[in-house]
N, C-alpha and C. Protein backbone atom coordinates (compact mmCIF):
# COMPACT_ATOMS: atom_id res chain seq x y z
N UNK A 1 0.84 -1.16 0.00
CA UNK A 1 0.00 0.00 0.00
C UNK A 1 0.89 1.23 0.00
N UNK A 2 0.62 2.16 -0.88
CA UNK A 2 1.31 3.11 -1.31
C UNK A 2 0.75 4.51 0.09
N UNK A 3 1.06 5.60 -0.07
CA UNK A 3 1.11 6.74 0.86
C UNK A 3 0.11 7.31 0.19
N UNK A 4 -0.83 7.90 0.75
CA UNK A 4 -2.40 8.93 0.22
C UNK A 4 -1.49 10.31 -0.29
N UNK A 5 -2.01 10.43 -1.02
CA UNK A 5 -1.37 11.83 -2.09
C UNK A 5 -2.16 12.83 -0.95
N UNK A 6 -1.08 13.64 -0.63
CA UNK A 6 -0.73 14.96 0.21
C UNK A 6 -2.10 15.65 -0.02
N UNK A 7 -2.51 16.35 -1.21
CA UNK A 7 -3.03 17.14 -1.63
C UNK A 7 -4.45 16.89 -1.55
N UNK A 8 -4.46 15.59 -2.21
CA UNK A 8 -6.29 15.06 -1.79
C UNK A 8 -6.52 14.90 -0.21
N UNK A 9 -5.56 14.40 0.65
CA UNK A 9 -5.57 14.21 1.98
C UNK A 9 -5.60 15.69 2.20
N UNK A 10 -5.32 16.64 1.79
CA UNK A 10 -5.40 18.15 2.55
C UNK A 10 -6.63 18.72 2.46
N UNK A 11 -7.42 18.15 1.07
CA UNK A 11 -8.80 18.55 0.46
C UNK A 11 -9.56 18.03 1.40
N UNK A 12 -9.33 16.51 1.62
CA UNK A 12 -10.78 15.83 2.37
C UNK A 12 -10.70 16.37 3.66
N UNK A 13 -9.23 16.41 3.99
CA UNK A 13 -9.13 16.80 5.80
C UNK A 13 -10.23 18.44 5.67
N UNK A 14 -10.15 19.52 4.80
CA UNK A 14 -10.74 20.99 4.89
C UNK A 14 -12.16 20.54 4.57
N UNK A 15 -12.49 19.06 3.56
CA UNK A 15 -14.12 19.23 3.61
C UNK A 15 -14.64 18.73 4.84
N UNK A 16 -14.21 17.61 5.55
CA UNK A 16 -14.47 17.25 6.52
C UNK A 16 -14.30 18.18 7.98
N UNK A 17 -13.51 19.18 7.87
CA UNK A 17 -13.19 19.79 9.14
C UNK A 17 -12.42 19.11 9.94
N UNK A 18 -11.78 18.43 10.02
CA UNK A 18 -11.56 17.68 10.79
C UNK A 18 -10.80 16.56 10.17
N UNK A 19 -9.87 14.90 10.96
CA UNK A 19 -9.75 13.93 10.25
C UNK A 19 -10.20 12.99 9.29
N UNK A 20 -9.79 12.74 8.50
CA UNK A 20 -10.28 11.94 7.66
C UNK A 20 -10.96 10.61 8.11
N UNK A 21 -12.67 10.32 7.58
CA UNK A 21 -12.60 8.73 8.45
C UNK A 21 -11.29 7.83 7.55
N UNK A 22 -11.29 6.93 7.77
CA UNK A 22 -10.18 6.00 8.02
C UNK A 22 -10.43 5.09 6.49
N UNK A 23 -11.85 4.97 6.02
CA UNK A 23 -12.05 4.45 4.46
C UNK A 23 -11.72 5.44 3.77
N UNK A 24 -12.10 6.65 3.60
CA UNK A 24 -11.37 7.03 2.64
C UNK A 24 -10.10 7.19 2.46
N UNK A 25 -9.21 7.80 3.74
CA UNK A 25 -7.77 8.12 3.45
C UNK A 25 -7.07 6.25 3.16
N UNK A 26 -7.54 5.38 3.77
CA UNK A 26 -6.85 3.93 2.93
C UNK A 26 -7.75 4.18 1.44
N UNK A 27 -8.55 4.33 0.86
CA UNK A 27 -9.18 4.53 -0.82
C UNK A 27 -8.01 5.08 -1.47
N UNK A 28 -7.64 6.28 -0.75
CA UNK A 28 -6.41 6.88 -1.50
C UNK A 28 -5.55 6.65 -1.83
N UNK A 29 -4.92 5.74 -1.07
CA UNK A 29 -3.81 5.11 -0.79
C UNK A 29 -3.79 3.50 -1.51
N UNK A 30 -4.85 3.23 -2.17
CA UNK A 30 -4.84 1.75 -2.79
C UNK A 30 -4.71 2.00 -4.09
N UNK A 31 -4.23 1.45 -4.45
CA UNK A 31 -4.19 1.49 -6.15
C UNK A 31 -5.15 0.95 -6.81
N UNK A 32 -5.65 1.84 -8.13
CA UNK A 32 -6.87 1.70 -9.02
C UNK A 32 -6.99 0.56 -9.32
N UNK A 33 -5.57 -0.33 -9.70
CA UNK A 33 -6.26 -1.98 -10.04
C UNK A 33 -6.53 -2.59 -8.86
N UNK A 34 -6.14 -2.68 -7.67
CA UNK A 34 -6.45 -3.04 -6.77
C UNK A 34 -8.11 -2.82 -6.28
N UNK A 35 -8.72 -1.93 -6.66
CA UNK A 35 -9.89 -1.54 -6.52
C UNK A 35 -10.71 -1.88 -7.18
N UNK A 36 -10.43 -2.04 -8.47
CA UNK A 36 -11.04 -2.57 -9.10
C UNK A 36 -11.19 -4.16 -9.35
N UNK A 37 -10.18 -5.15 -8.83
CA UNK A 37 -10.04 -6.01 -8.27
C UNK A 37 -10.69 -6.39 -6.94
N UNK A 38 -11.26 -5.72 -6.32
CA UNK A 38 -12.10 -5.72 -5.25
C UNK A 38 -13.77 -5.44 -5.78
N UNK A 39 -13.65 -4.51 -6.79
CA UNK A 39 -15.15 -4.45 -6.42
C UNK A 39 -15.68 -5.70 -7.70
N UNK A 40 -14.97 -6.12 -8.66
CA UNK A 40 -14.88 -7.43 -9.73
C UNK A 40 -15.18 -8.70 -8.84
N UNK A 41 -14.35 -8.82 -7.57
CA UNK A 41 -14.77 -9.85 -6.42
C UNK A 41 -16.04 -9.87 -5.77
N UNK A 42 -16.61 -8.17 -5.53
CA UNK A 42 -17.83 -8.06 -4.67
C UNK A 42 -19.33 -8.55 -5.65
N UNK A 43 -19.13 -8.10 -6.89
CA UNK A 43 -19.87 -8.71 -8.17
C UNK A 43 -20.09 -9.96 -8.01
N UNK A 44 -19.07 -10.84 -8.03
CA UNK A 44 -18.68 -12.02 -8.53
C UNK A 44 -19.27 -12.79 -7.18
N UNK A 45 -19.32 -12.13 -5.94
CA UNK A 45 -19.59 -12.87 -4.40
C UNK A 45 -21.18 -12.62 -4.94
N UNK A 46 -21.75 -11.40 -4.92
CA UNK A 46 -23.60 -11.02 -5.28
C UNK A 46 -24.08 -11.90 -6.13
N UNK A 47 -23.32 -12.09 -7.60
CA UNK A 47 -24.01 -13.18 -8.47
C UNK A 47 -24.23 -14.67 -7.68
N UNK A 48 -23.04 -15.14 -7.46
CA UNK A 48 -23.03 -16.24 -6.60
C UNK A 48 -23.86 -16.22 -5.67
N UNK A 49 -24.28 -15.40 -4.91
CA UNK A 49 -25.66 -15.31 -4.42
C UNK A 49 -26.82 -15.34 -4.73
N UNK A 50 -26.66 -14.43 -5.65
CA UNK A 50 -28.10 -14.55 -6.40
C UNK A 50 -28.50 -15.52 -7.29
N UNK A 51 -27.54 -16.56 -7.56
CA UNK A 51 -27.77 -17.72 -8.59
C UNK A 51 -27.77 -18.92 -7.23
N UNK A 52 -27.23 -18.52 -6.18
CA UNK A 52 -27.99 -19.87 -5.46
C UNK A 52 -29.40 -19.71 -5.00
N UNK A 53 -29.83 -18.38 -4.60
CA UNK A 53 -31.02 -17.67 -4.33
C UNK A 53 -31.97 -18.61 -5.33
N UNK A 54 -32.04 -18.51 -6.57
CA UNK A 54 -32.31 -18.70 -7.42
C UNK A 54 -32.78 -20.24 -7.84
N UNK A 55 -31.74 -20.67 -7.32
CA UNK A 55 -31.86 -22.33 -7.67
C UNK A 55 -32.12 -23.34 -6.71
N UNK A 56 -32.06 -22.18 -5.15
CA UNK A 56 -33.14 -22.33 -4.06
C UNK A 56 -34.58 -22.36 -4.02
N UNK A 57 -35.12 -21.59 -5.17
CA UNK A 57 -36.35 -20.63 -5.42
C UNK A 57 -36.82 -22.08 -6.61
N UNK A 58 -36.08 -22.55 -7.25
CA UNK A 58 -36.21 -23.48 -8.43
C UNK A 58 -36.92 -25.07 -7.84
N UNK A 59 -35.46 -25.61 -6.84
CA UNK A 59 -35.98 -26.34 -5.99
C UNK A 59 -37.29 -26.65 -5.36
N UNK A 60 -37.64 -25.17 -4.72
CA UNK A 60 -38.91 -25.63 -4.33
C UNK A 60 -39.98 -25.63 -4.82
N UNK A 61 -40.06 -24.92 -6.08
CA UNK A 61 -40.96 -25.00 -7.15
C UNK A 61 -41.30 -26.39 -7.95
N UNK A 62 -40.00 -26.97 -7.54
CA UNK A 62 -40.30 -28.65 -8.62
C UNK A 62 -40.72 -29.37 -7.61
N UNK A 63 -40.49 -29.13 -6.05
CA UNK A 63 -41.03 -29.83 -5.08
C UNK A 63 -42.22 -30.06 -4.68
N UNK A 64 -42.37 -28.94 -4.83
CA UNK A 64 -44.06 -28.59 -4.42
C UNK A 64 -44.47 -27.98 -3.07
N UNK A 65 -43.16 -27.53 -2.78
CA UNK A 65 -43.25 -27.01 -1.18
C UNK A 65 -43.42 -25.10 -1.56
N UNK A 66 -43.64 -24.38 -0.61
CA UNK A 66 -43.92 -23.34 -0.53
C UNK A 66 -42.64 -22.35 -0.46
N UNK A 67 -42.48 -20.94 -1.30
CA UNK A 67 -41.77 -20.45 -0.68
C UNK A 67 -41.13 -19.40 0.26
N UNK A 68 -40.13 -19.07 0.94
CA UNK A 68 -40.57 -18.68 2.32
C UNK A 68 -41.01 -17.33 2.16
N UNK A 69 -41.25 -16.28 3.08
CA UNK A 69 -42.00 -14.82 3.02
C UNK A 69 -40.25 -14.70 2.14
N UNK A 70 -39.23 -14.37 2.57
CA UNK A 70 -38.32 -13.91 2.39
C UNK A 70 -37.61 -14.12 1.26
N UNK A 71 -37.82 -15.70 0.78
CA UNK A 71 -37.28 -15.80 -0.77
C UNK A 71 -38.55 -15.17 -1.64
N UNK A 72 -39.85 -15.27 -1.12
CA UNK A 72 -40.96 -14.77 -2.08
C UNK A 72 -40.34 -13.50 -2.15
N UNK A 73 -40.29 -11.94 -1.27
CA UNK A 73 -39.70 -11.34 -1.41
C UNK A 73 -38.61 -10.43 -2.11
N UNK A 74 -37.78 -11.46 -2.51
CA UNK A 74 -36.39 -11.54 -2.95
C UNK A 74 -36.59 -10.90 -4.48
N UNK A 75 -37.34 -12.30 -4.28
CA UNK A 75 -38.06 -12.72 -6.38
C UNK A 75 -39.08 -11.78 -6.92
N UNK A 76 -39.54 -10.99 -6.00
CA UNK A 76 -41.02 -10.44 -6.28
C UNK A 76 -40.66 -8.84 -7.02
N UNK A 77 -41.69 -8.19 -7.42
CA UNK A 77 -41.00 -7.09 -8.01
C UNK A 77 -41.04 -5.80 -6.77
N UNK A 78 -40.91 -4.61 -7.30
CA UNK A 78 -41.09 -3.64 -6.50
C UNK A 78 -42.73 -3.36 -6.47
N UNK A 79 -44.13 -3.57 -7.05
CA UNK A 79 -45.00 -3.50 -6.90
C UNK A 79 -45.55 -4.51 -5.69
N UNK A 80 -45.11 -5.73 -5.83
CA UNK A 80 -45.48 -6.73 -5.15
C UNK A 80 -44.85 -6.76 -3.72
N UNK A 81 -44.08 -6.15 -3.45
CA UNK A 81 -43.11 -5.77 -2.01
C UNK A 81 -44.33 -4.65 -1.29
N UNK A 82 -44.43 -3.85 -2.07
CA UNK A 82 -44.94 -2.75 -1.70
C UNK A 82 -46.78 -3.21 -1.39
N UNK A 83 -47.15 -3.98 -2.02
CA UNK A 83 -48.20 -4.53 -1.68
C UNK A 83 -48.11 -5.67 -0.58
N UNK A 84 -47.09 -6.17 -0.50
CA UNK A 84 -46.81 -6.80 0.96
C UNK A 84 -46.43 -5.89 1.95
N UNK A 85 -45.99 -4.69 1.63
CA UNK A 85 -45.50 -4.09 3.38
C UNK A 85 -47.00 -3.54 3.12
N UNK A 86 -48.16 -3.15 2.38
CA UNK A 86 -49.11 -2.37 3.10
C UNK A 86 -49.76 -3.49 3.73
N UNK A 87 -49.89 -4.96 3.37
CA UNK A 87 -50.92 -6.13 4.04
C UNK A 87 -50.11 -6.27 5.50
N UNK A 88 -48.80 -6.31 5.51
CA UNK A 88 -48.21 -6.42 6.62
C UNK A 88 -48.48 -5.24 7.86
N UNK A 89 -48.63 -4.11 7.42
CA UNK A 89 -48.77 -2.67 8.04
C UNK A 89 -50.22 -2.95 8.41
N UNK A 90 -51.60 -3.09 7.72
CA UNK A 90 -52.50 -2.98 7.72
C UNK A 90 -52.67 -4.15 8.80
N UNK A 91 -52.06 -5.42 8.90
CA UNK A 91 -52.43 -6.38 9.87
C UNK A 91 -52.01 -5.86 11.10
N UNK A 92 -50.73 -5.19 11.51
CA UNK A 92 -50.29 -4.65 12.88
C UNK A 92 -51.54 -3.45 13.41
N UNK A 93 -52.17 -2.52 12.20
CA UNK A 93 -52.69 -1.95 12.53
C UNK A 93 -54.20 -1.79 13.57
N UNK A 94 -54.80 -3.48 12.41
CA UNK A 94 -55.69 -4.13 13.40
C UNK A 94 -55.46 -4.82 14.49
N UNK A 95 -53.96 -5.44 14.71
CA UNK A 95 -53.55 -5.70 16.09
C UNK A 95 -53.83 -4.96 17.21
N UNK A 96 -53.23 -3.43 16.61
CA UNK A 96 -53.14 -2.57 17.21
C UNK A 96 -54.50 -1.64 18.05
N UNK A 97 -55.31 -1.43 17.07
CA UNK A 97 -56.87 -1.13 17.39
C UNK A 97 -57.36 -2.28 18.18
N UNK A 98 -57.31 -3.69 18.06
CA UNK A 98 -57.83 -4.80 19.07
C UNK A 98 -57.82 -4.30 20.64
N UNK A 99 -56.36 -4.21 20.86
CA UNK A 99 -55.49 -4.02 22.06
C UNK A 99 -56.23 -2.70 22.67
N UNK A 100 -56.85 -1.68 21.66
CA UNK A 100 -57.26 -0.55 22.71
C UNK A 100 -58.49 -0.68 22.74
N UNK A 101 -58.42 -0.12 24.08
CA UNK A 101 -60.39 -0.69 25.08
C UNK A 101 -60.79 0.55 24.30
């Protein structure tokens, strides 16, 4: 790991007021392939997730078993999330009205 260039370390220290947090002044200090070598890994870890996600989601579909709130979730779009947090909201709400005399 190389030394954070003076000048950007003088910039962030005057935007911040103060010290630098501690991710950026090591950012500075790493070299561009190195970074980019990191975030090529963080890709590569998410897909791998999302293709076991996936073939978790597959599984239980040929099984015939159900799948859970959380992989449904996962898979579902942004309309269908959003129509689950209002059924979810709307059920606490009648919890909630029960409970008062």
């Amino acid at each position: 790991m190389s030394c954070p260039d003076p000048a950007a370390l003088e910039a962030l220290e005057r935007r911040f007021t103060g010290p630098v947090p501690r991710a950026l002044r090591d950012a500075l200090a790493t070299p561009p392939a190195e970074v980019i070598r990191r975030r090529a890994a963080a890709r590569a870890a998410a897909l791998a997730r999302f293709a076991a996600e996936a073939r978790a989601a597959a599984c239980a579909l040929r099984s015939g078993r159900h799948l859970t709130d959380d992989l449904r979730l996962r898979l579902a779009g942004p309309a269908e999330r959003l129509a689950w947090a209002r059924e979810r909201a709307e059920g606490w709400r009648r919890r909630a009205e029960a409970r008062i005399p």
